[in-house]
C-alpha atoms as a PDB file:
ATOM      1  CA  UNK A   1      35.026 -10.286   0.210  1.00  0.00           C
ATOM      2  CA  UNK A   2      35.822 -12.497   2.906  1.00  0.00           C
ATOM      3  CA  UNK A   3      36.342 -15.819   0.947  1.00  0.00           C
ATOM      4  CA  UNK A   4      38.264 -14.928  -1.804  1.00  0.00           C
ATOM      5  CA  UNK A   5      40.500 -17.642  -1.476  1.00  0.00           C
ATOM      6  CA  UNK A   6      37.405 -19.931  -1.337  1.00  0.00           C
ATOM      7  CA  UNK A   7      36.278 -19.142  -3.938  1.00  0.00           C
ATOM      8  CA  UNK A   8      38.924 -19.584  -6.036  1.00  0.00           C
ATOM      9  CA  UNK A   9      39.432 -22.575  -5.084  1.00  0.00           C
ATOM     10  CA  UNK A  10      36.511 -24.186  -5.285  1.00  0.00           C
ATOM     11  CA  UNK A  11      36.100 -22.530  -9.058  1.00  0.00           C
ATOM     12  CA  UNK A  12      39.459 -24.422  -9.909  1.00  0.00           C
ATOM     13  CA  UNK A  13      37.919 -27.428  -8.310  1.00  0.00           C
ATOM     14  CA  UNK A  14      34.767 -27.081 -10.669  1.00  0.00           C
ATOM     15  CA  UNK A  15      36.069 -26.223 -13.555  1.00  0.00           C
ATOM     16  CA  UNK A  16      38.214 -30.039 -13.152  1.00  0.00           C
ATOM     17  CA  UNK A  17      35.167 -31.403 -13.091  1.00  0.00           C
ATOM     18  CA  UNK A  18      33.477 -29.220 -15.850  1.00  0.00           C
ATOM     19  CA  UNK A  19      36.115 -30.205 -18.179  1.00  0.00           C
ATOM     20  CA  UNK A  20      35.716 -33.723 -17.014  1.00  0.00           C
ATOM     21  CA  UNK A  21      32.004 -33.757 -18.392  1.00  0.00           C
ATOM     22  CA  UNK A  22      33.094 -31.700 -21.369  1.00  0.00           C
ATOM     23  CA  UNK A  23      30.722 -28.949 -20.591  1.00  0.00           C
ATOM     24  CA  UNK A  24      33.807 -26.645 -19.599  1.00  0.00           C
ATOM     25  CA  UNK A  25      32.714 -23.614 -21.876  1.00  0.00           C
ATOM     26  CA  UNK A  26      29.112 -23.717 -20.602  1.00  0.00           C
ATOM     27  CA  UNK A  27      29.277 -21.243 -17.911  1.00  0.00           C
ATOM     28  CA  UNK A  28      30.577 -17.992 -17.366  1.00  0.00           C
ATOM     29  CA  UNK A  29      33.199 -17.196 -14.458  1.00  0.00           C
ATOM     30  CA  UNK A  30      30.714 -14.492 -13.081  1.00  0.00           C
ATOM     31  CA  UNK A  31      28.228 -17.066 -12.827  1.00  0.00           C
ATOM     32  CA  UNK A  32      30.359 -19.800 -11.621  1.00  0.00           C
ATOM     33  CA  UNK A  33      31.241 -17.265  -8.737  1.00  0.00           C
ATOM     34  CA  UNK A  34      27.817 -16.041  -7.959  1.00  0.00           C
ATOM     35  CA  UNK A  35      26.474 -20.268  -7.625  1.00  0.00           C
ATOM     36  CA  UNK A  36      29.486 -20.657  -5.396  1.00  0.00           C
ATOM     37  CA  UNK A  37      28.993 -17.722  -3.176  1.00  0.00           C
ATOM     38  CA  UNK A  38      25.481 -18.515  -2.870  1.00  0.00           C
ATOM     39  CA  UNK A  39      26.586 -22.481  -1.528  1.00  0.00           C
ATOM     40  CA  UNK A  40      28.812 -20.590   0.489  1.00  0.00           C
ATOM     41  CA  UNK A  41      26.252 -18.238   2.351  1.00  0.00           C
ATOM     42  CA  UNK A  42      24.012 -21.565   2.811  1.00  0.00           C
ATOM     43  CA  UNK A  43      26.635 -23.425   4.332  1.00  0.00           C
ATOM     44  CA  UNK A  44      27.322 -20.372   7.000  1.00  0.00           C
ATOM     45  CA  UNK A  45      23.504 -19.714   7.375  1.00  0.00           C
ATOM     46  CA  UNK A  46      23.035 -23.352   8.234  1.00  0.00           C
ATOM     47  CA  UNK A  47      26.050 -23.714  10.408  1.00  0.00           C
ATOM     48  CA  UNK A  48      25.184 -20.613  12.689  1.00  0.00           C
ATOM     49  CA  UNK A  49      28.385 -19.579  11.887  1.00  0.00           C
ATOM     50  CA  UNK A  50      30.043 -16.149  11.060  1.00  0.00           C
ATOM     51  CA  UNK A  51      33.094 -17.965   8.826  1.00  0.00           C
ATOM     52  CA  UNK A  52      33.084 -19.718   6.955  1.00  0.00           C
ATOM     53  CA  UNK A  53      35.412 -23.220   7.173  1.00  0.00           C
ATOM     54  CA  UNK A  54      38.000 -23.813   4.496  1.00  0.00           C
ATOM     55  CA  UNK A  55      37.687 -27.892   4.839  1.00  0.00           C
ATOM     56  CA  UNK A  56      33.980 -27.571   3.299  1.00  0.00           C
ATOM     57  CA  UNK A  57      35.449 -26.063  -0.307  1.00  0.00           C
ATOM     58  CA  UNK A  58      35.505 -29.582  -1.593  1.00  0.00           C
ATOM     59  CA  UNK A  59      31.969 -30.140  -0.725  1.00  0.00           C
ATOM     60  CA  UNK A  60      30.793 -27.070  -1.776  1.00  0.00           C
ATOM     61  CA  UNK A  61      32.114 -27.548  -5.097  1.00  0.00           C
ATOM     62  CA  UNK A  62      30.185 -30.800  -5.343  1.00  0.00           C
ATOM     63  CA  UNK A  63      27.136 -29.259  -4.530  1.00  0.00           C
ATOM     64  CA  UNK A  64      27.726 -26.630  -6.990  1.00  0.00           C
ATOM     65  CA  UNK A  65      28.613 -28.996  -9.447  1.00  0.00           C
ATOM     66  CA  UNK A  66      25.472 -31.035  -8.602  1.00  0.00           C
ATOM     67  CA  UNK A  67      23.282 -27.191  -9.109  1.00  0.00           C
ATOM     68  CA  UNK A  68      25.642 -26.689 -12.905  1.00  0.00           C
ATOM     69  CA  UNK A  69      24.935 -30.318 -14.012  1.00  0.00           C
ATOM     70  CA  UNK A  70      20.994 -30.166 -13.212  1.00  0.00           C
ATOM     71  CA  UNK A  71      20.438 -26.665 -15.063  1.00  0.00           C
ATOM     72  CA  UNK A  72      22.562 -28.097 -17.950  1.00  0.00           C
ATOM     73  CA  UNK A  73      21.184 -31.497 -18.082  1.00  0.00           C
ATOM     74  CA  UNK A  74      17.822 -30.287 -18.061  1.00  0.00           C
ATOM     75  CA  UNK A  75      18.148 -27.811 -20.888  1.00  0.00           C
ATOM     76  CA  UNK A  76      19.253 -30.679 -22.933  1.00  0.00           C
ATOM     77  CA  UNK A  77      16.364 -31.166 -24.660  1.00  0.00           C
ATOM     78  CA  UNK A  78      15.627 -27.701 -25.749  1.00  0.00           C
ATOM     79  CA  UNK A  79      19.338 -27.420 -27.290  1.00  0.00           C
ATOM     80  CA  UNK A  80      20.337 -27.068 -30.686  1.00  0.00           C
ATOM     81  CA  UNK A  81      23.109 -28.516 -32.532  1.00  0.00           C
ATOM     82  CA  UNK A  82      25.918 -27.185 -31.969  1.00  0.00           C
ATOM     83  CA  UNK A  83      25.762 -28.661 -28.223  1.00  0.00           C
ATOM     84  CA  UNK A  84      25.716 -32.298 -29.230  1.00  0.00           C
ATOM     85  CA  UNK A  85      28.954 -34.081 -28.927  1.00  0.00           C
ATOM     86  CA  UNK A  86      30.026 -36.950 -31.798  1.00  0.00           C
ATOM     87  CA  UNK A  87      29.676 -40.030 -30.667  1.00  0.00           C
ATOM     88  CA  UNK A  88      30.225 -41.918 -33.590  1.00  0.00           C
ATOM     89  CA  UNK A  89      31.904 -41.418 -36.671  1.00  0.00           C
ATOM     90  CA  UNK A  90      32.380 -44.151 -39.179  1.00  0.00           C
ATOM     91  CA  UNK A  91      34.781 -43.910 -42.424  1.00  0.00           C
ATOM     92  CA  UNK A  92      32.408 -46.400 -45.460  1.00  0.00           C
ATOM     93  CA  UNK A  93      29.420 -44.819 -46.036  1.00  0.00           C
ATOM     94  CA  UNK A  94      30.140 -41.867 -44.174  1.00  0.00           C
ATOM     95  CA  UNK A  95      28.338 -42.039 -40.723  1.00  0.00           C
ATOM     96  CA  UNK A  96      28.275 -39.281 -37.732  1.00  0.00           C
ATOM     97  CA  UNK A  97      26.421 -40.063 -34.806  1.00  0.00           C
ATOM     98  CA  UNK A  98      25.740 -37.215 -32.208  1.00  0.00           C
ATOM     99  CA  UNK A  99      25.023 -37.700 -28.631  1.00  0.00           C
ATOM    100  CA  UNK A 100      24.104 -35.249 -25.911  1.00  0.00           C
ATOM    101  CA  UNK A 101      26.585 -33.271 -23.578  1.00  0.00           C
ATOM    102  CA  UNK A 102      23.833 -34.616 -20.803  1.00  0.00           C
ATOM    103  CA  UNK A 103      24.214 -38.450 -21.646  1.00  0.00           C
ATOM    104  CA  UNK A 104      27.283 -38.818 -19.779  1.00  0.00           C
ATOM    105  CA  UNK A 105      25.209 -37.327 -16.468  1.00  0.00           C
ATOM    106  CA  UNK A 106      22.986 -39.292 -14.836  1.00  0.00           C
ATOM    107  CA  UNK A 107      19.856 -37.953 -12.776  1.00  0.00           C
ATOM    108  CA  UNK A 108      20.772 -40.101 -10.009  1.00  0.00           C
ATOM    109  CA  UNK A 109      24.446 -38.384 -10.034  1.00  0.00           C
ATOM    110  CA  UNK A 110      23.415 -34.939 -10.488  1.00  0.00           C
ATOM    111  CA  UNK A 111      21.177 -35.765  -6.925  1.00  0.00           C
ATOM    112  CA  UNK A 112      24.298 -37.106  -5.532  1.00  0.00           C
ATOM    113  CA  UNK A 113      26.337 -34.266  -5.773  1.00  0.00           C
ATOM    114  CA  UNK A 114      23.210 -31.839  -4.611  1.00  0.00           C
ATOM    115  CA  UNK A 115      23.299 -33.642  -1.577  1.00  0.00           C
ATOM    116  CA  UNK A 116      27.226 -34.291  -1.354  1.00  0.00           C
ATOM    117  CA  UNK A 117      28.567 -33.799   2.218  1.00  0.00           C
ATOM    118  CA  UNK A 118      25.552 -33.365   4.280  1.00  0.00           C
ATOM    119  CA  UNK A 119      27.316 -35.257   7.123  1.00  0.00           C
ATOM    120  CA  UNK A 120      30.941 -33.286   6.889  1.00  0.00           C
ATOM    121  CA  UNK A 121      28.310 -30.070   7.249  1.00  0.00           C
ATOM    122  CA  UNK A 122      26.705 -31.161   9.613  1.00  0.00           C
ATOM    123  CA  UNK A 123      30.136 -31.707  11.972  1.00  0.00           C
ATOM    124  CA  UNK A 124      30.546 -27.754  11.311  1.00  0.00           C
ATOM    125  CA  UNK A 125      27.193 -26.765  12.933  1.00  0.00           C
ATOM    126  CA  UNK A 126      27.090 -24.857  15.904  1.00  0.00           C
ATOM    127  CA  UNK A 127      24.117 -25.120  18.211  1.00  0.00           C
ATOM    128  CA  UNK A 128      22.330 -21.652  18.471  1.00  0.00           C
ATOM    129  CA  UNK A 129      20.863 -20.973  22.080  1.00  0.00           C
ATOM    130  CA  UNK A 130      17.951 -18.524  22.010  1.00  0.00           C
ATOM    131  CA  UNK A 131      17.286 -16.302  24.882  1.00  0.00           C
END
């Protein structure tokens, strides 16, 4: 595979941010590859390019991020326990209070990172002249 490198790098760049949301253990490497690739092949599709450009791993990895945070943040609801986080946990009467992985994720910043870079991709596009 062409962007191996890529790929790596962006992972390493996700799972900063993964850890930063504490969801780190959420998804698999395979899948975390297979989301990135598939940002990847949209960003060359859209470019009308054959490479892809290194200086877009950063905003690929937000857009991933913004895919990972949307899938996770809307499964919220349907998740058990063991995926809450403790919020709260007070010593007198003996008080735990949970709150959801999601609650630090905000729809508006899961949208955000969807649509992170649009302008930096659109400074890689090449014009495609049809014949």
């Amino acid at each position: 595979m062409e962007w191996k490198e890529d790929i790596e790098a962006i992972i390493n760049i996700l799972n900063k941010y993964l850890k930063l949301y504490g969801i780190e253990d959420s998804f698999s490497e395979l899948s975390l590859e297979v989301k990135v690739e598939e940002h990847i092949r949209y960003v060359i599709e859209y470019c009308n390019r054959e490479d892809y450009p290194s200086e877009l791993n950063y905003v690929v990895a937000m857009r991933v991020l913004g895919d990972l945070l949307g899938s996770k943040f809307s499964s919220i609801a349907d998740s058990s326990d063991d995926e809450k986080v403790v919020k709260q946990v007070s010593e007198g009467s003996t008080t735990v209070t949970f709150s959801d992985a999601g609650e630090k994720v905000s729809l508006d910043l899961i949208k955000s990172y969807k649509g992170y870079g649009a302008e930096t991709i659109i400074k890689f596009r090449k014009i495609r002249w049809r014949r």
